[in-house]
C-alpha atoms as a PDB file:
ATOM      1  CA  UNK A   1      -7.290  13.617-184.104  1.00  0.00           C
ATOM      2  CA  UNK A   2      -9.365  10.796-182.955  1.00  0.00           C
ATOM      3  CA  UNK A   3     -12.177   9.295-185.674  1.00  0.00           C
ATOM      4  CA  UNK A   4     -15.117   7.039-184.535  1.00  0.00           C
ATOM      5  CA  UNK A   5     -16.727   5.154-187.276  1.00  0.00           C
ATOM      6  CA  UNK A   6     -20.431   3.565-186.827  1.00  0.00           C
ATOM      7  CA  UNK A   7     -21.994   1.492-189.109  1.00  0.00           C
ATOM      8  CA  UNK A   8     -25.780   0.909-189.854  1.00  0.00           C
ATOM      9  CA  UNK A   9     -27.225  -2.614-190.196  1.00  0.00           C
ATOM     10  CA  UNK A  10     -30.829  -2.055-190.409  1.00  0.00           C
ATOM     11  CA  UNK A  11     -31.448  -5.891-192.260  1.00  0.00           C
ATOM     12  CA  UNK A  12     -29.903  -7.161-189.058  1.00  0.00           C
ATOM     13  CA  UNK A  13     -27.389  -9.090-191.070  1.00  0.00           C
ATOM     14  CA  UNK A  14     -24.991  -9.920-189.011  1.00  0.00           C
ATOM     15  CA  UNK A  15     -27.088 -10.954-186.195  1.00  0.00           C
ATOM     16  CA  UNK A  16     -26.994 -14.701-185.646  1.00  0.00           C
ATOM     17  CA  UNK A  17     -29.306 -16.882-183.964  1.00  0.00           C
ATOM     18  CA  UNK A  18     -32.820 -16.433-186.535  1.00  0.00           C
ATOM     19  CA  UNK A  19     -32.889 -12.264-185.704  1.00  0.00           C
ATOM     20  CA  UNK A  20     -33.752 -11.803-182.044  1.00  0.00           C
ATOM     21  CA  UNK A  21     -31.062 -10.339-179.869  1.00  0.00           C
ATOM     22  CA  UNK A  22     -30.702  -8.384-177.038  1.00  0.00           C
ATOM     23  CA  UNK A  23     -30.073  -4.550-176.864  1.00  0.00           C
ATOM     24  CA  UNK A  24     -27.637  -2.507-177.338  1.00  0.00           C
ATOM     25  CA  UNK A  25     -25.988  -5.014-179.148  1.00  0.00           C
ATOM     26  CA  UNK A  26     -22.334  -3.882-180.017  1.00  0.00           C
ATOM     27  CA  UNK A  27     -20.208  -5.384-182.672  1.00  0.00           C
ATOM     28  CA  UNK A  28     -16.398  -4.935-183.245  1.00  0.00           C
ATOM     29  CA  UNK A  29     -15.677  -5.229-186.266  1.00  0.00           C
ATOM     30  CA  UNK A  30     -11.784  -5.487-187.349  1.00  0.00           C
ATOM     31  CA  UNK A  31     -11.103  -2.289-190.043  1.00  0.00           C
ATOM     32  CA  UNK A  32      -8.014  -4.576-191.461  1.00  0.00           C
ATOM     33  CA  UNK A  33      -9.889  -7.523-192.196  1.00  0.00           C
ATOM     34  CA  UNK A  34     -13.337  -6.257-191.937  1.00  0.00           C
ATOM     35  CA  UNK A  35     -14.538  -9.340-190.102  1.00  0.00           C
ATOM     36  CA  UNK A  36     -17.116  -9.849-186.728  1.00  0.00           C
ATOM     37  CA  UNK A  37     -14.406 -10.290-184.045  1.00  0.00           C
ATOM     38  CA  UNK A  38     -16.830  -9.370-181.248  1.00  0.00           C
ATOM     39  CA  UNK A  39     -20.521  -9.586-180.711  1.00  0.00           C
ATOM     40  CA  UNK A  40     -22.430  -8.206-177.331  1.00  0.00           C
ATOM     41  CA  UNK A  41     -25.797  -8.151-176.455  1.00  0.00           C
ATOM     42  CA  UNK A  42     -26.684  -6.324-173.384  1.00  0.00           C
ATOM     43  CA  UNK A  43     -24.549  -3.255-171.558  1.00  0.00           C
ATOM     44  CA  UNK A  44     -21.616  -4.467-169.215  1.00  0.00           C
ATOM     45  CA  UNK A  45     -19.333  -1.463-169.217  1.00  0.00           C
ATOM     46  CA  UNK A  46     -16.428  -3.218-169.756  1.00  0.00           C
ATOM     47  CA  UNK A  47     -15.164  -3.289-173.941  1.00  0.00           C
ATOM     48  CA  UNK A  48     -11.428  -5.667-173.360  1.00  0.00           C
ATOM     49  CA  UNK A  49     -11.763  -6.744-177.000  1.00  0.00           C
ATOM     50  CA  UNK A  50     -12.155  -3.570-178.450  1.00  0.00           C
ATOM     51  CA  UNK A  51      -9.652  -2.606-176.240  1.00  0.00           C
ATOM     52  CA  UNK A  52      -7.207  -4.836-177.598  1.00  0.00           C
ATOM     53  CA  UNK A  53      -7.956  -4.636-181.693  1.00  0.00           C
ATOM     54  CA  UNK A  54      -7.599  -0.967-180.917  1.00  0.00           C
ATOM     55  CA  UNK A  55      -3.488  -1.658-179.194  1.00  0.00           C
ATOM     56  CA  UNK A  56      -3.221  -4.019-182.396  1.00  0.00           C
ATOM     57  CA  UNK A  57      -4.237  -1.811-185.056  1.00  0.00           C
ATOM     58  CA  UNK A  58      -2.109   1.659-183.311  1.00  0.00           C
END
C-alpha cells in the first residue's frame, strides 16, 4: 500500500522571501528529519528531489 501525506500551511510559514510566492508552490519536506529540503514555485513536471528522498527513505 502506497500513503501520500499533504500538509496544510495556511500562515504561509514556511514561505521565505516576506510572503509572496509563486503558485503551486510544492515543498518536500524530509519525514526523518522533518526539515524543508525542497522548495518550488511554479509547475515544471519534473520532481528529481523528491525523487531521490523517496530512494533514500525506501
Amino acid at each position: 500500500m502506497k500513503s501520500i501525506y499533504v500538509a496544510a500551511d495556511p500562515n504561509y510559514s514556511m514561505v521565505s522571501g516576506g510572503g509572496s510566492f509563486g503558485t503551486p508552490l510544492q515543498t518536500v519536506i524530509d519525514p526523518r528529519t522533518m526539515k524543508v529540503v525542497y522548495v518550488q514555485e511554479g509547475y515544471s513536471g519534473s520532481f528529481p528531489q523528491l525523487e531521490q528522498l523517496a530512494q533514500k527513505n525506501k
